[in-house]
Protein backbone atom coordinates (compact mmCIF):
# COMPACT_ATOMS: atom_id res chain seq x y z
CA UNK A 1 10.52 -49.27 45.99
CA UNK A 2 10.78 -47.70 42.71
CA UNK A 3 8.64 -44.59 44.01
CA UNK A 4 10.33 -44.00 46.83
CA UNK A 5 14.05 -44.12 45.21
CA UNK A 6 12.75 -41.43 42.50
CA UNK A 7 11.90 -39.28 45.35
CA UNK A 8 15.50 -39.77 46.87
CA UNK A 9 17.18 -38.85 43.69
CA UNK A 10 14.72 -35.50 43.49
CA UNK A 11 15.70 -34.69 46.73
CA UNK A 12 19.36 -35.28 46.31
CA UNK A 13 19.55 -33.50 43.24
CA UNK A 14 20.36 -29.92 42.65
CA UNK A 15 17.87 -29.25 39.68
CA UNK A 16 14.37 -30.50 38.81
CA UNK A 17 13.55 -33.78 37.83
CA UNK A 18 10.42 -35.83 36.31
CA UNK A 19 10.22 -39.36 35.70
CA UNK A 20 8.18 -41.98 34.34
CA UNK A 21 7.63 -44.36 31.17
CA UNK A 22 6.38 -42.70 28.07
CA UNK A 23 7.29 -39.19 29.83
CA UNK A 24 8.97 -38.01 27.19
CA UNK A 25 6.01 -37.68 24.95
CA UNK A 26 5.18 -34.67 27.11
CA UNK A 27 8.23 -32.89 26.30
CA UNK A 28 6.96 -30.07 24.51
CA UNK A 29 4.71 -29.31 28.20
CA UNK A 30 8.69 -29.01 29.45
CA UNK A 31 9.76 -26.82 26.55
CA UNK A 32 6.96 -24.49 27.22
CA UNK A 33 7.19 -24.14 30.90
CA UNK A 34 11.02 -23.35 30.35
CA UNK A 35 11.16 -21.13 27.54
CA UNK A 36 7.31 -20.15 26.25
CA UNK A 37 5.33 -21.50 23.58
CA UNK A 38 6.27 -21.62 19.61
CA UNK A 39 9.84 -21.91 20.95
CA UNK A 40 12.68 -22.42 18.39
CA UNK A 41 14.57 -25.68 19.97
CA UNK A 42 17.73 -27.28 18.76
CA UNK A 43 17.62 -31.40 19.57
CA UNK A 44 21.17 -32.71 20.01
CA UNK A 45 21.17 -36.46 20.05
CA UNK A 46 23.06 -39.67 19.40
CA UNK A 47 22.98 -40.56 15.41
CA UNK A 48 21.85 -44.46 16.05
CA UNK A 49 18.63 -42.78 17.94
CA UNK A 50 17.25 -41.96 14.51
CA UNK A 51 16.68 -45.91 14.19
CA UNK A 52 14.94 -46.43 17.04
CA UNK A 53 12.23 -43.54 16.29
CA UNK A 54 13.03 -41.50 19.29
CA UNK A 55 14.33 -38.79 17.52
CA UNK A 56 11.12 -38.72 15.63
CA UNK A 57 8.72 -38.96 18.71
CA UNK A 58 10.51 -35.73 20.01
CA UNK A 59 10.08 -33.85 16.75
CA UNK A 60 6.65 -35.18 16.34
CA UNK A 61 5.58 -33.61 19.95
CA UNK A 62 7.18 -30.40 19.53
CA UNK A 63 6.09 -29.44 16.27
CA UNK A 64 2.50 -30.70 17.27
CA UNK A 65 2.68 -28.30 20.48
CA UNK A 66 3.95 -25.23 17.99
CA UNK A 67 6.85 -25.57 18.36
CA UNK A 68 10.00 -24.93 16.06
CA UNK A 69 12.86 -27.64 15.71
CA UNK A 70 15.92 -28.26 14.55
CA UNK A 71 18.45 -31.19 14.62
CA UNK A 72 22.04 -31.81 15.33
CA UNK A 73 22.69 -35.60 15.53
CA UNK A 74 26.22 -36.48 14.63
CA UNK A 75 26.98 -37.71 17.80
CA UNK A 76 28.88 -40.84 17.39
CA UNK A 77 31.42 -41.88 20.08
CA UNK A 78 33.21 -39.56 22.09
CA UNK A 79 31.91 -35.97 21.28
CA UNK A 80 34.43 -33.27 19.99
CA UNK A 81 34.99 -29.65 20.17
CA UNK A 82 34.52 -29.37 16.35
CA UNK A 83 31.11 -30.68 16.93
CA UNK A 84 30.32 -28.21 19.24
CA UNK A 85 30.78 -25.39 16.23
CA UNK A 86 28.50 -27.69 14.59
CA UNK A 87 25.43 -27.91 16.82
CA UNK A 88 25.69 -23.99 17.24
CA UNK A 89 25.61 -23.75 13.57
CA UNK A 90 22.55 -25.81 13.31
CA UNK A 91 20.87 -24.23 16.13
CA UNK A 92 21.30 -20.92 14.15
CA UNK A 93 23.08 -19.00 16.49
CA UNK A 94 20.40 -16.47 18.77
CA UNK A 95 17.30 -18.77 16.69
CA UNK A 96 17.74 -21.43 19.48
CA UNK A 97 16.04 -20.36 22.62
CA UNK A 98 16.44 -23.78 24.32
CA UNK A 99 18.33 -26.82 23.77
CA UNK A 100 17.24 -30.66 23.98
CA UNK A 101 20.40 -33.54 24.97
CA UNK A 102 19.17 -37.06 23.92
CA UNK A 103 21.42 -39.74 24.26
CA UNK A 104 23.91 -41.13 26.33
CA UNK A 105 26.93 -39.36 28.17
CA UNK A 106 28.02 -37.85 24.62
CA UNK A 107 24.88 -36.46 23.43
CA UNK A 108 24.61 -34.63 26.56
CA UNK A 109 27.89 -33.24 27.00
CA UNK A 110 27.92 -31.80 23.30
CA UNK A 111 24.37 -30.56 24.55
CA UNK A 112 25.71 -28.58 27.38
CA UNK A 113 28.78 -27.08 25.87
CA UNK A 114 26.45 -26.27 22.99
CA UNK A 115 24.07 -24.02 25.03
CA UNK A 116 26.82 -23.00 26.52
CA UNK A 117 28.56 -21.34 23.41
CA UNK A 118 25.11 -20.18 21.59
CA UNK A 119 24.77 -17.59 24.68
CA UNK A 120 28.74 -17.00 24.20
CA UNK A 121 29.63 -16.87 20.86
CA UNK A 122 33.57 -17.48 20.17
CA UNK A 123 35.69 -20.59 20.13
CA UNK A 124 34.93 -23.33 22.15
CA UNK A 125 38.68 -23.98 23.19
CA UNK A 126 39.05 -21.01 25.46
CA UNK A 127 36.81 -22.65 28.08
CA UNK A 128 38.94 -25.68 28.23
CA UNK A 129 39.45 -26.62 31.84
CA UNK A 130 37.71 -23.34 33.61
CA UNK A 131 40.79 -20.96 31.44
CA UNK A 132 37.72 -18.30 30.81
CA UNK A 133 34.78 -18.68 32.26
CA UNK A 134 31.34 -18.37 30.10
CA UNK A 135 30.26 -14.66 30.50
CA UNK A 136 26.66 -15.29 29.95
CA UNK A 137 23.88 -17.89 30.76
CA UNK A 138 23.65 -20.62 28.72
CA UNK A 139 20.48 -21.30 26.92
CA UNK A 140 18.19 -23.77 28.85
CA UNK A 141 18.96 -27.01 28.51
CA UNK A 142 16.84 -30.42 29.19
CA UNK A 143 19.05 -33.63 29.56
CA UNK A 144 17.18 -36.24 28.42
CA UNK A 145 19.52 -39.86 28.86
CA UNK A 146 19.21 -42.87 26.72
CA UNK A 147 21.58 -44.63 28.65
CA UNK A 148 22.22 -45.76 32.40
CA UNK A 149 25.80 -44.30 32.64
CA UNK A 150 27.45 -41.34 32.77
CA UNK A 151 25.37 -39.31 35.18
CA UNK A 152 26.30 -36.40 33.02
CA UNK A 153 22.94 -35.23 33.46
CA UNK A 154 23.57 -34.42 36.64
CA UNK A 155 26.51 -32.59 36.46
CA UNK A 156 28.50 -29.38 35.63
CA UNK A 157 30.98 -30.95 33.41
CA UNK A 158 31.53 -32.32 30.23
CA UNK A 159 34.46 -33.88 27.94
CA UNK A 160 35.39 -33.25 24.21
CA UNK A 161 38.24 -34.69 22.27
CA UNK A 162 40.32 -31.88 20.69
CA UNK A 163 41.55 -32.63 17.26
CA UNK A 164 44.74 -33.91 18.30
CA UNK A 165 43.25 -36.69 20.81
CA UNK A 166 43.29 -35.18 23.68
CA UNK A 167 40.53 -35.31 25.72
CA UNK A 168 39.53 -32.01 27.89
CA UNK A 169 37.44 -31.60 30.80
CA UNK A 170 35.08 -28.29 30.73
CA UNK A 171 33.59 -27.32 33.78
CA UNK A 172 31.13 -24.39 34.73
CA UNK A 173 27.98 -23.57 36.08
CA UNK A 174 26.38 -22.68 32.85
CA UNK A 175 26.83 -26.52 32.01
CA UNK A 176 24.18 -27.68 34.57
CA UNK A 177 20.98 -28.63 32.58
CA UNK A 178 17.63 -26.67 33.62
CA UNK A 179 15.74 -29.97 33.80
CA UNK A 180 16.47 -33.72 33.88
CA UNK A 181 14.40 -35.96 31.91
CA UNK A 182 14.07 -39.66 32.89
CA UNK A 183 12.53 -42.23 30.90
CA UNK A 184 13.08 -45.63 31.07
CA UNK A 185 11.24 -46.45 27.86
CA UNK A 186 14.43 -44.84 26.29
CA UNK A 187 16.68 -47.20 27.72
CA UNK A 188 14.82 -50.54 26.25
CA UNK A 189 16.31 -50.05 23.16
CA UNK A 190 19.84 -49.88 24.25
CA UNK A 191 22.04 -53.15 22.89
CA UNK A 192 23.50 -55.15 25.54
CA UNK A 193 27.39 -54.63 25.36
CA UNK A 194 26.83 -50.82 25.99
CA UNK A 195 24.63 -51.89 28.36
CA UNK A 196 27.31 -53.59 30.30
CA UNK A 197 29.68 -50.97 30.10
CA UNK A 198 27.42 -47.88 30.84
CA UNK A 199 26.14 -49.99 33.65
CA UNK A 200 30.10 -50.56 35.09
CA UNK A 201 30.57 -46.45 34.32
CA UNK A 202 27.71 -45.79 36.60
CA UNK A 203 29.07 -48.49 39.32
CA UNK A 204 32.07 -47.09 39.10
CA UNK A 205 31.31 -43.46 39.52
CA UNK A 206 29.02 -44.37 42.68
CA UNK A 207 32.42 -46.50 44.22
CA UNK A 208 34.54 -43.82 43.41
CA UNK A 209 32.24 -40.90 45.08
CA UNK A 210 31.48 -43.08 48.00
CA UNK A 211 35.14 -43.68 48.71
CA UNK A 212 37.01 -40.29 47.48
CA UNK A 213 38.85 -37.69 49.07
CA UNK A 214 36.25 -35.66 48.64
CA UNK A 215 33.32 -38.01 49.81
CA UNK A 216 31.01 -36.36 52.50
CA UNK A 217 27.43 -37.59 54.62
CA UNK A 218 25.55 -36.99 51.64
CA UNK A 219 27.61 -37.39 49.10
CA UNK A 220 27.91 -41.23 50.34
CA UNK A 221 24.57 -41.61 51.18
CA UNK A 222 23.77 -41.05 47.19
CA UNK A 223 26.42 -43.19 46.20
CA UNK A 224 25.43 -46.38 48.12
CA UNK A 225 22.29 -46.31 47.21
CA UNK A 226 23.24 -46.18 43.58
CA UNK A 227 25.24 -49.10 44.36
CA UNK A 228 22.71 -51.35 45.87
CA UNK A 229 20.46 -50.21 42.87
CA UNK A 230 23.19 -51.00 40.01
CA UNK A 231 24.26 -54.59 41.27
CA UNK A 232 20.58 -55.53 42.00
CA UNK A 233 19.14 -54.22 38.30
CA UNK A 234 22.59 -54.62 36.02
CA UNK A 235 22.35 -58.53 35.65
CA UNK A 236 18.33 -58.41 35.00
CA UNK A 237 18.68 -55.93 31.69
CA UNK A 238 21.25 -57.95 30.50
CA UNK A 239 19.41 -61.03 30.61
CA UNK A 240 16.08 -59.38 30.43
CA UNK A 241 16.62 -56.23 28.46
CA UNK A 242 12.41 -55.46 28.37
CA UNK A 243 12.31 -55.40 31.84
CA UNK A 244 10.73 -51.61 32.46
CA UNK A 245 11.40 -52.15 36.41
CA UNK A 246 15.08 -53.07 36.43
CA UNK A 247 15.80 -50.59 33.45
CA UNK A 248 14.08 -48.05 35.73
CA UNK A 249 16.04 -49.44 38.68
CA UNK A 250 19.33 -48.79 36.61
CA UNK A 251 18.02 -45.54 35.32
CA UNK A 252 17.55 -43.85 39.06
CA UNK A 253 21.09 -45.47 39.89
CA UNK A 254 22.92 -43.89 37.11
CA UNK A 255 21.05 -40.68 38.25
CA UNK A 256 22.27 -40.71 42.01
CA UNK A 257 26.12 -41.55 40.90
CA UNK A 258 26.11 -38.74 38.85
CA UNK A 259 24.60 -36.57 41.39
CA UNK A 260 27.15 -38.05 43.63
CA UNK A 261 30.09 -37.10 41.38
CA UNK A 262 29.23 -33.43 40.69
CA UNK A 263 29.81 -33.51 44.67
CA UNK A 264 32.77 -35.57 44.67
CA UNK A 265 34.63 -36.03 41.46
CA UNK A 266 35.90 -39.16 39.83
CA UNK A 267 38.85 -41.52 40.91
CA UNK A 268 41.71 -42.68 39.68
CA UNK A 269 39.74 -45.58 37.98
CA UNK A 270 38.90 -43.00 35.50
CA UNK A 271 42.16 -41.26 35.47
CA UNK A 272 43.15 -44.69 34.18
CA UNK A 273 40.13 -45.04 31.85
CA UNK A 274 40.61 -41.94 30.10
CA UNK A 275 44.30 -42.24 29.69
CA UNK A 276 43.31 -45.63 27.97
CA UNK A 277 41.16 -44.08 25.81
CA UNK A 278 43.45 -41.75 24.62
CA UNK A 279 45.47 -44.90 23.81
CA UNK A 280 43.00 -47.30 21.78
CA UNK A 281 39.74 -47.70 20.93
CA UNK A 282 38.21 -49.14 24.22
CA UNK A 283 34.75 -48.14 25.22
CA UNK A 284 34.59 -45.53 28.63
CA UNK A 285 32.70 -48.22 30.74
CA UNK A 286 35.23 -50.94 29.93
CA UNK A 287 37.89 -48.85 30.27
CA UNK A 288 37.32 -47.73 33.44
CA UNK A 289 35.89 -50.99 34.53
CA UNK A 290 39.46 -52.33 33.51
CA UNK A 291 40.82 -49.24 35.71
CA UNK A 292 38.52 -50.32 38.84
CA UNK A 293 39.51 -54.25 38.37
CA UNK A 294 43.31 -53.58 38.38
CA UNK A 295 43.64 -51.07 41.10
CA UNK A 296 40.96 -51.49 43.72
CA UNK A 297 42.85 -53.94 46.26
CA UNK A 298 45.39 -50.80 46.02
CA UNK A 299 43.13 -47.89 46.67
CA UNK A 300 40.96 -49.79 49.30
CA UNK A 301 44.08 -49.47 51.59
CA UNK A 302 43.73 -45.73 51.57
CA UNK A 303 39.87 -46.23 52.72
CA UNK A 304 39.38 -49.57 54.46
CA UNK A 305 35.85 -48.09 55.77
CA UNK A 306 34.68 -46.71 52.62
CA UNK A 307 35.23 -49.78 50.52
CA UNK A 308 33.84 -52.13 53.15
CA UNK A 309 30.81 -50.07 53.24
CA UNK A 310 30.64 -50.37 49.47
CA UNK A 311 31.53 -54.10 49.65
CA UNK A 312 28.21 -54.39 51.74
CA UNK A 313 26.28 -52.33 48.81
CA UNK A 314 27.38 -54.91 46.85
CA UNK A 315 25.65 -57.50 48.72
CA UNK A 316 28.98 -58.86 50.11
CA UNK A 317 30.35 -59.03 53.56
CA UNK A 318 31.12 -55.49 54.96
CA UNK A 319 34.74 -56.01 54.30
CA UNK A 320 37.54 -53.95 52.25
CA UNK A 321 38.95 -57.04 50.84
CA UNK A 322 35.83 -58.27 49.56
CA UNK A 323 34.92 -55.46 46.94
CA UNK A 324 37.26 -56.26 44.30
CA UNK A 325 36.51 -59.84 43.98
CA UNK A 326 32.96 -58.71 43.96
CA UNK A 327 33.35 -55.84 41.00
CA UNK A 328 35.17 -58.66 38.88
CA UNK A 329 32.68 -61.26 39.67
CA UNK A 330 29.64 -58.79 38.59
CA UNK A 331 31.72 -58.03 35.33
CA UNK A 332 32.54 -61.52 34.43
CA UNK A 333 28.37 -61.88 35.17
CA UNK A 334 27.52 -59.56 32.80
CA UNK A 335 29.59 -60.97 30.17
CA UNK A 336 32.42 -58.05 30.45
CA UNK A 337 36.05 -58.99 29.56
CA UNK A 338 38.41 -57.19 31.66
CA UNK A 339 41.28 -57.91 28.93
CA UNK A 340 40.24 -56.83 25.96
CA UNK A 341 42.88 -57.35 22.39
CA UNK A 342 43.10 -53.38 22.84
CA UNK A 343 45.07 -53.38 26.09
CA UNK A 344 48.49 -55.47 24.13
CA UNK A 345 49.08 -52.52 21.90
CA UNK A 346 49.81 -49.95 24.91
CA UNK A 347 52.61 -49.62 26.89
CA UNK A 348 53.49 -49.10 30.22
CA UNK A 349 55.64 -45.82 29.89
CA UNK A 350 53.01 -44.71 27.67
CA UNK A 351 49.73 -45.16 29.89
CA UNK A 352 51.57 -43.90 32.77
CA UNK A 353 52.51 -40.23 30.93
CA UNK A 354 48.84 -40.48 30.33
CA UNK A 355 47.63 -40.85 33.67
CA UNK A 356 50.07 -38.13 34.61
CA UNK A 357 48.85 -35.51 32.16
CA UNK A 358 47.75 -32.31 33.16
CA UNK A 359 44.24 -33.05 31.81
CA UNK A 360 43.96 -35.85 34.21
CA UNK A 361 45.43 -34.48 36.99
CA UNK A 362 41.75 -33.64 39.10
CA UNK A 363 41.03 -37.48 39.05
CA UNK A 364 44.26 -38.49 40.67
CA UNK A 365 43.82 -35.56 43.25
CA UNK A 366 40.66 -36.60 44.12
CA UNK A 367 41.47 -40.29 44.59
CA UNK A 368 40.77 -41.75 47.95
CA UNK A 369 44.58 -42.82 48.28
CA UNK A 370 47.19 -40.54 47.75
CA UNK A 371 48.80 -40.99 44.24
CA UNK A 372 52.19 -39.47 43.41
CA UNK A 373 54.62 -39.42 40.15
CA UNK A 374 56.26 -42.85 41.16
CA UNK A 375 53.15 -44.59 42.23
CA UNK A 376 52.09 -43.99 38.25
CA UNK A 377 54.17 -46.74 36.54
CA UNK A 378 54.03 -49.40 38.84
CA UNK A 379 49.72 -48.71 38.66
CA UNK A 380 49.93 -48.39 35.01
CA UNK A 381 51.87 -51.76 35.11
CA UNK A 382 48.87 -53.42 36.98
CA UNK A 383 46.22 -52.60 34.22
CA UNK A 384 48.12 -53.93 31.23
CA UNK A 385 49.54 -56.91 33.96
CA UNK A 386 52.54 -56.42 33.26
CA UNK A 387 53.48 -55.92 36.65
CA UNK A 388 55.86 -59.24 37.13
CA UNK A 389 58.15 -58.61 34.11
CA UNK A 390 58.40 -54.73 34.85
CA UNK A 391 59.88 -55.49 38.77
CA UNK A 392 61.85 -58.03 37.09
C-alpha cells in the first residue's frame, strides 16, 4: 500500500521525488547529481534538529562525499524576513551553489526564499506578495521535511513574519525546490503535540483543496487520498510514535496536500489561522484546526458534494453534515484542544480586521463559499464562541 501511494504522489507531483527510510544518508549522491561534486552547500534547518543528530548526519555525508558545508539553523517558530538576510550571509553570497531545507514548514520556507535571494541579491521585502518578481533562478534547492505538515515542499510559496508581525505570503516560481526529499526516519523524532498539530495542518490543507473554489479532477483526487491517509496514520504516531509505516503513511499524506494546495490554495480555515496567529501565540496546526472546527458546518453549505466526499475520506458516511463532527472527533482523539487559554485574550473586532487584511485576502477568495466584509465578524465571532452574546 505504502509503494503504491509513493508512486501516486511522484506522479502527482510537479518535481522529482525519492523516498525511503535512511534515504537521507545518500544526500550528498543528490547534491552531486544537482549541482557537481565538491559543491559548496548551505544547510538551513530547524535549531532543535541539532539534538536529534540529524543535522550532523547531513554534514557528516557531505563532507565525506567532498563536499563543502555550511550552516544556518536559527529557525525557531515562524521564520522571518530578517532571517532570510541571515541564511544568505551564511551561505556567503555566490559561495553557495545549492541549498539544503531541513525541517518542518519553517525551515523550508526560509530555505526557499533563501535561494531565492542568493541568485538576487537586494532586500528581501520587495518580493512580498509577487510586487517584483525574482529576476534570476534561484539556486537549487532540496526540501528535505522533518515534519508531516505543511506540504511546503511541494509548493511555490512561502511565509515570513516582517518585523512588525505581519505575516506575508511570497510566491514565485523560483520558490519551487529542485528535489523533494522524504524520509520517514526524520519524522520519528518529532514530539507528539507538534505532531498533532502538523498532522491537523496537513488534514486541513487536503479538506480545504478538495473542497475550494479552485478544486479541479486532479486536484481532488490528491486531496482525498491525503485524507484517507492522514485519518488512518494520525492516531497510530500519536500513540505509537516508532511506528516507521504510519509515520510513512503520514509522511506521503502531508506530501499529496501540499501538492494539492500549490493547485488550489488554502481556505478560509487558514485565513482564520493566520489572522490568529498574528494575534497570540497559538501554534499554525491548532490554529487552523480551531479555524476548520468553528466554521466547517458554514462552508460545507457552499459545497455539499465536496464535503460529503471528504466526510467519506474520513471514514464517515458520505454526508456534508457529517465532516465536522468527524474533524472534532479526530482532534479530541489525538488529544488536541480546540480552546486553547490563547483564544480569551482576542477579540472579535480584532480577529475579524485580521481576516480581512490585505495579506489574507487570497485565502478568503479561494474559499469554497463565498465570503464578503459582513460575513467576517459574525465568522470571527464563531471561533472565539462568542457568537450568542455578539447577536445579543
Amino acid at each position: 500500500m505504502l509503494g503504491t501511494t509513493m508512486n501516486q504522489v511522484a506522479d502527482f507531483a510537479d518535481i522529482p521525488v525519492v523516498f525511503g527510510p535512511g534515504r537521507a544518508t545518500r544526500i550528498a549522491q543528490d547534491v552531486s547529481a544537482l549541482v557537481g561534486e565538491a559543491a559548496n552547500v548551505l544547510l538551513v534547518a530547524d535549531s532543535g534538529l541539532r539534538l536529534h543528530g540529524h543535522i550532523l548526519c547531513l554534514e557528516e555525508a557531505l563532507l565525506g562525499a567532498g563536499h563543502q558545508v555550511a550552516i544556518y539553523d536559527e529557525v525557531s517558530g515562524e521564520p522571518t524576513e530578517a532571517q532570510v538576510a541571515e541564511a544568505v550571509t551564511a551561505g556567503s553570497g555566490e559561495w553557495t551553489k545549492l541549498v539544503i531545507a531541513l525541517g518542518g514548514g519553517s525551515a523550508i520556507d526560509l530555505g526557499k526564499v533563501t535561494a531565492a535571494m542568493l541568485a538576487n541579491p537586494g532586500e528581501v521585502t520587495c518580493h512580498r506578495m509577487e510586487e517584483t518578481p525574482f529576476a534570476a533562478k534561484a539556486v537549487p534547492l532540496i526540501a528535505m521535511p522533518t515534519t508531516s505538515g505543511s506540504g511546503a515542499e511541494f509548493t511555490a510559496t512561502a511565509d515570513l513574519l516582517a518585523s512588525d508581525g505581519t505575516n506575508y505570503w511570497y510566491r514565485a516560481p523560483e520558490l519551487m525546490p529542485a528535489l523533494v526529499l522524504l524520509d520517514p526516519e526524520l519524522v520519528c523524532t518529532l514530539p507528539g503535540v507538534p505532531t498533532a498539530t502538523t498532522g491537523i495542518d496537513a488534514l486541513v490543507h487536503a479538506v480545504e483543496a478538495a473542497t475550494g473554489r479552485r478544486a479541479s479532477r486532479e486536484s481532488q483526487a490528491a486531496a482525498l487520498s491525503a485524507i484517507w491517509l492522514i485519518c488512518e496514520n494520525l492516531p497510530v504516531v500519536m500513540s505509537e510514535p516508532d511506528n516507521l509505516s504510519a509515520r510513512a503513511g503520514m509522511m506521503q499524506g502531508a506530501a499529496l496536500a501540499g501538492i494539492a494546495i500549490e493547485k488550489t490554495g488554502t481556505g478560509l480555515a487558514h485565513n482564520i489561522g493566520y489572522a490568529l496567529g498574528a494575534l497570540a501565540p497559538i501554534p499554525h496546526g491548532l490554529a487552523v484546526g480551531i479555524g476548520m472546527a468553528a466554521t466547517a458546518e458554514w462552508s460545507a453549505e457552499g459545497n455539499p458534494d465536496g464535503f460529503a466526499a471528504v466526510a467519506e475520506a474520513m471514514g464517515v458516511e458520505r454526508k456534508p453534515e457529517a465532516f465536522a463532527p468527524a474533524f472534532r472527533a479526530l482532534c479530541a482523539e489525538i488529544g488536541l484542544s480546540l480552546d486553547p487559554p490563547a483564544l480569551s485574550g482576542i477579540s472579535v473586532e480584532a480577529l475579524a480586521a485580521r481576516m480581512g487584511a490585505e495579506e489574507n485576502a487570497p485565502m478568503l477568495e479561494a474559499n469554497t463559499r463565498f465570503i464578503g466584509d459582513r460575513d467576517l465578524p459574525q465568522l470571527a465571532a464563531r471561533v472565539l464562541h462568542k457568537a450568542a452574546r455578539n447577536a445579543a
